[in-house]
Structures are given as C-alpha cells and as structure tokens.
Protein backbone atom coordinates (compact mmCIF):
# COMPACT_ATOMS: atom_id res chain seq x y z
CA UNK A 1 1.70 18.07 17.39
CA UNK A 2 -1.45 19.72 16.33
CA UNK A 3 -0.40 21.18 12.84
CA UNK A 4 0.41 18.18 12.12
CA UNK A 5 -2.77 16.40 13.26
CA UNK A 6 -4.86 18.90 11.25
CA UNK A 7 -2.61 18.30 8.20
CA UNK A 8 -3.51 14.94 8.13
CA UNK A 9 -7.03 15.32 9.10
CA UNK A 10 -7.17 17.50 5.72
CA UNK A 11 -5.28 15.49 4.04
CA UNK A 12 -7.45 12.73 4.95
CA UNK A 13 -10.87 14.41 4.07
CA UNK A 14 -9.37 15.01 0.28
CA UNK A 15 -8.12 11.30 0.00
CA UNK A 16 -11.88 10.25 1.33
CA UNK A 17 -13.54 12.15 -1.32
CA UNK A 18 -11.06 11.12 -3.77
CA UNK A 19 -12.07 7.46 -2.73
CA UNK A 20 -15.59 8.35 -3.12
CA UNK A 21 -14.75 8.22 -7.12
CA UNK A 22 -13.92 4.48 -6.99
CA UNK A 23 -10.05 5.03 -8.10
CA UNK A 24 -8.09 2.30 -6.67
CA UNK A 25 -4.37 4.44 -5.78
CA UNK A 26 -6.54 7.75 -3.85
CA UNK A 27 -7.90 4.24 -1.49
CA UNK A 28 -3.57 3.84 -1.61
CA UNK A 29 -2.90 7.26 -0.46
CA UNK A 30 -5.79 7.28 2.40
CA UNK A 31 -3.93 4.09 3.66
CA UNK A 32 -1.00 5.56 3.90
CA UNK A 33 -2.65 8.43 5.95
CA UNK A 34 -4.06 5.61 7.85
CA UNK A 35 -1.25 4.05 8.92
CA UNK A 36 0.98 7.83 9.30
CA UNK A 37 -1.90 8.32 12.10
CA UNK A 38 -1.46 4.65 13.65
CA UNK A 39 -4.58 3.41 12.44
CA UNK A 40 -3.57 0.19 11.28
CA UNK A 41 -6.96 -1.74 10.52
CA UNK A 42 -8.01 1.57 8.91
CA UNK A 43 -5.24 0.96 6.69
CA UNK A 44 -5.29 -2.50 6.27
CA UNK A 45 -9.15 -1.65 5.06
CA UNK A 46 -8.12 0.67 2.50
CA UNK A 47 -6.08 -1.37 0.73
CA UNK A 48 -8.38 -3.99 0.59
CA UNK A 49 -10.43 -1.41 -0.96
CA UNK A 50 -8.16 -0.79 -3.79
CA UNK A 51 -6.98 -3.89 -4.15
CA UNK A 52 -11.02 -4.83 -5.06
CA UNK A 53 -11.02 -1.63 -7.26
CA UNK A 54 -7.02 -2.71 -8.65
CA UNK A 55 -6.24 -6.58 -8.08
CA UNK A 56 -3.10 -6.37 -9.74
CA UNK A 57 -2.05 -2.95 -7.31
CA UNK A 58 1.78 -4.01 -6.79
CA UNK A 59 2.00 -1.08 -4.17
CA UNK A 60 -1.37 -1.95 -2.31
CA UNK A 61 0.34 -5.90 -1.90
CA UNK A 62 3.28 -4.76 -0.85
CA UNK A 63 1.63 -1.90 1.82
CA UNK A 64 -0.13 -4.97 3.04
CA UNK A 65 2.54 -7.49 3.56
CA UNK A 66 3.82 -4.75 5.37
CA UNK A 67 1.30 -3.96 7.77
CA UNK A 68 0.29 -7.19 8.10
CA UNK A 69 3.31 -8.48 9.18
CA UNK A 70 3.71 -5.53 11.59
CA UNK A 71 0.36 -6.95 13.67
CA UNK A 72 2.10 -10.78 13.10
CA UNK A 73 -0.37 -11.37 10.70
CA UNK A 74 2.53 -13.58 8.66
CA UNK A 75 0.24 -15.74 6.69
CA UNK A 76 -1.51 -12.79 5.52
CA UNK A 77 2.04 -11.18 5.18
CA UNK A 78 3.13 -14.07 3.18
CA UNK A 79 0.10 -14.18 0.63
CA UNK A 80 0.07 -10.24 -0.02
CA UNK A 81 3.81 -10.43 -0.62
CA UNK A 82 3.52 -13.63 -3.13
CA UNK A 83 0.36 -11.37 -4.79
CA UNK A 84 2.90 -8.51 -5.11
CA UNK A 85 5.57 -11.06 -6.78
CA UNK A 86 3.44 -12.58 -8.83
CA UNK A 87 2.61 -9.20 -10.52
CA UNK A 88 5.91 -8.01 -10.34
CA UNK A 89 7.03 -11.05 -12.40
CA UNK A 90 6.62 -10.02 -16.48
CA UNK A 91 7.74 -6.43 -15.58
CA UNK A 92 11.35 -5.50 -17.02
CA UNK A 93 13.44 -5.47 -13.67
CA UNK A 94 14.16 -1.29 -14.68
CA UNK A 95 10.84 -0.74 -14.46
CA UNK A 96 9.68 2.29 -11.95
CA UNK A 97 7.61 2.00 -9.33
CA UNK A 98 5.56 4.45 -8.01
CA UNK A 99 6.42 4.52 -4.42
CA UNK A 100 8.36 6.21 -1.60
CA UNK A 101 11.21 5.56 -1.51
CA UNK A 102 11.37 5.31 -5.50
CA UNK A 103 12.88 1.76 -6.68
CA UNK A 104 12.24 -0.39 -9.78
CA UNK A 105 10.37 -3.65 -10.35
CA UNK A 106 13.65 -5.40 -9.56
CA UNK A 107 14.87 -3.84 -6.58
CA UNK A 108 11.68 -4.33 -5.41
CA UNK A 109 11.34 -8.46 -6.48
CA UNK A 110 14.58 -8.67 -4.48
CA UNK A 111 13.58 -7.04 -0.92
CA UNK A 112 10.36 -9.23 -1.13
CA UNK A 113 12.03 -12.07 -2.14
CA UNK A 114 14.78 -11.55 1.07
CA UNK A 115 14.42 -13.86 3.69
C-alpha cells in the first residue's frame, strides 16, 4: 500500500540522481524500480539508457528480453536476448552474475538459450 509506494518513490528519486552521473547499472536499478511500479516503457527506457552508457550490460539485455517479451515485443525479445548471449559467450560458465536471483554466466546461457 502506501509505505510501499513511498519506498519506491524514494527509492526512485536516489536511482534518478544516481543516473544523473552517467553510470550505466544506477539506469539498471531505476529500471527495475520501473518495472516493480508497472511502468513498463519507463523501464524499457532505462535500459536503453544504460545499455548506450554499457553496450556490453549482460543484465540490461537480459531485463529487456524480458520486458519486451512481456508486451509481445518478440523480435525485440529475440535481439536483446541474442545481445545478452553474445556477451555471455567468452565468460567462464562459473562466472557470477550480478543479479537477483544470483546465477553464473552458464546457468544463465542455458535459460536464454531454452526454447
């Protein structure tokens, strides 16, 4: 309800002045505030943002092929996901990636590679 609301409405402002400093993952966490709060395009806007800041972003390709295919966007969907693959490619497969849940470069080539 409304703690919540205003949790993310802070937590929003700090990621939007963190983005202010042109640093490709605090554009990562505002998306995922975005899309917590059901904006979608607002989302989808911030990780363009770091993905022009970051091109080689894993997380910010994967968020998208995500979203996108969410709003049946699949050709979209398709391209961030073979972006996200082709930079996942030379990392060991043990590799950690920064995301929620936690998984490695291999565990995550395999769920985007899943039909």
């Amino acid at each position: 309800g409304t703690f919540m609301q205003m949790a993310l409405g802070e937590a929003r402002a700090l990621a939007e002045r963190a983005a202010e400093l042109q640093v490709a993952e605090a554009h990562l966490v505002l998306a995922t505030l975005e899309e917590a709060a059901g904006e979608g395009g607002r989302a989808l806007e911030a990780l363009r943002r770091a993905l022009y800041l970051d091109p080689q972003l894993i997380t910010a390709h994967v968020s998208q092929a995500r979203l996108y295919t969410r709003v049946g966007r699949l050709r979209d969907a398709q391209r961030a996901r073979a972006n996200a693959l082709r930079y996942l490619e030379p990392l060991d497969p043990e590799t950690p990636m920064r995301m929620e849940p936690p998984t490695t470069a291999g565990a995550l080539r395999a769920a985007l590679e899943a039909p």
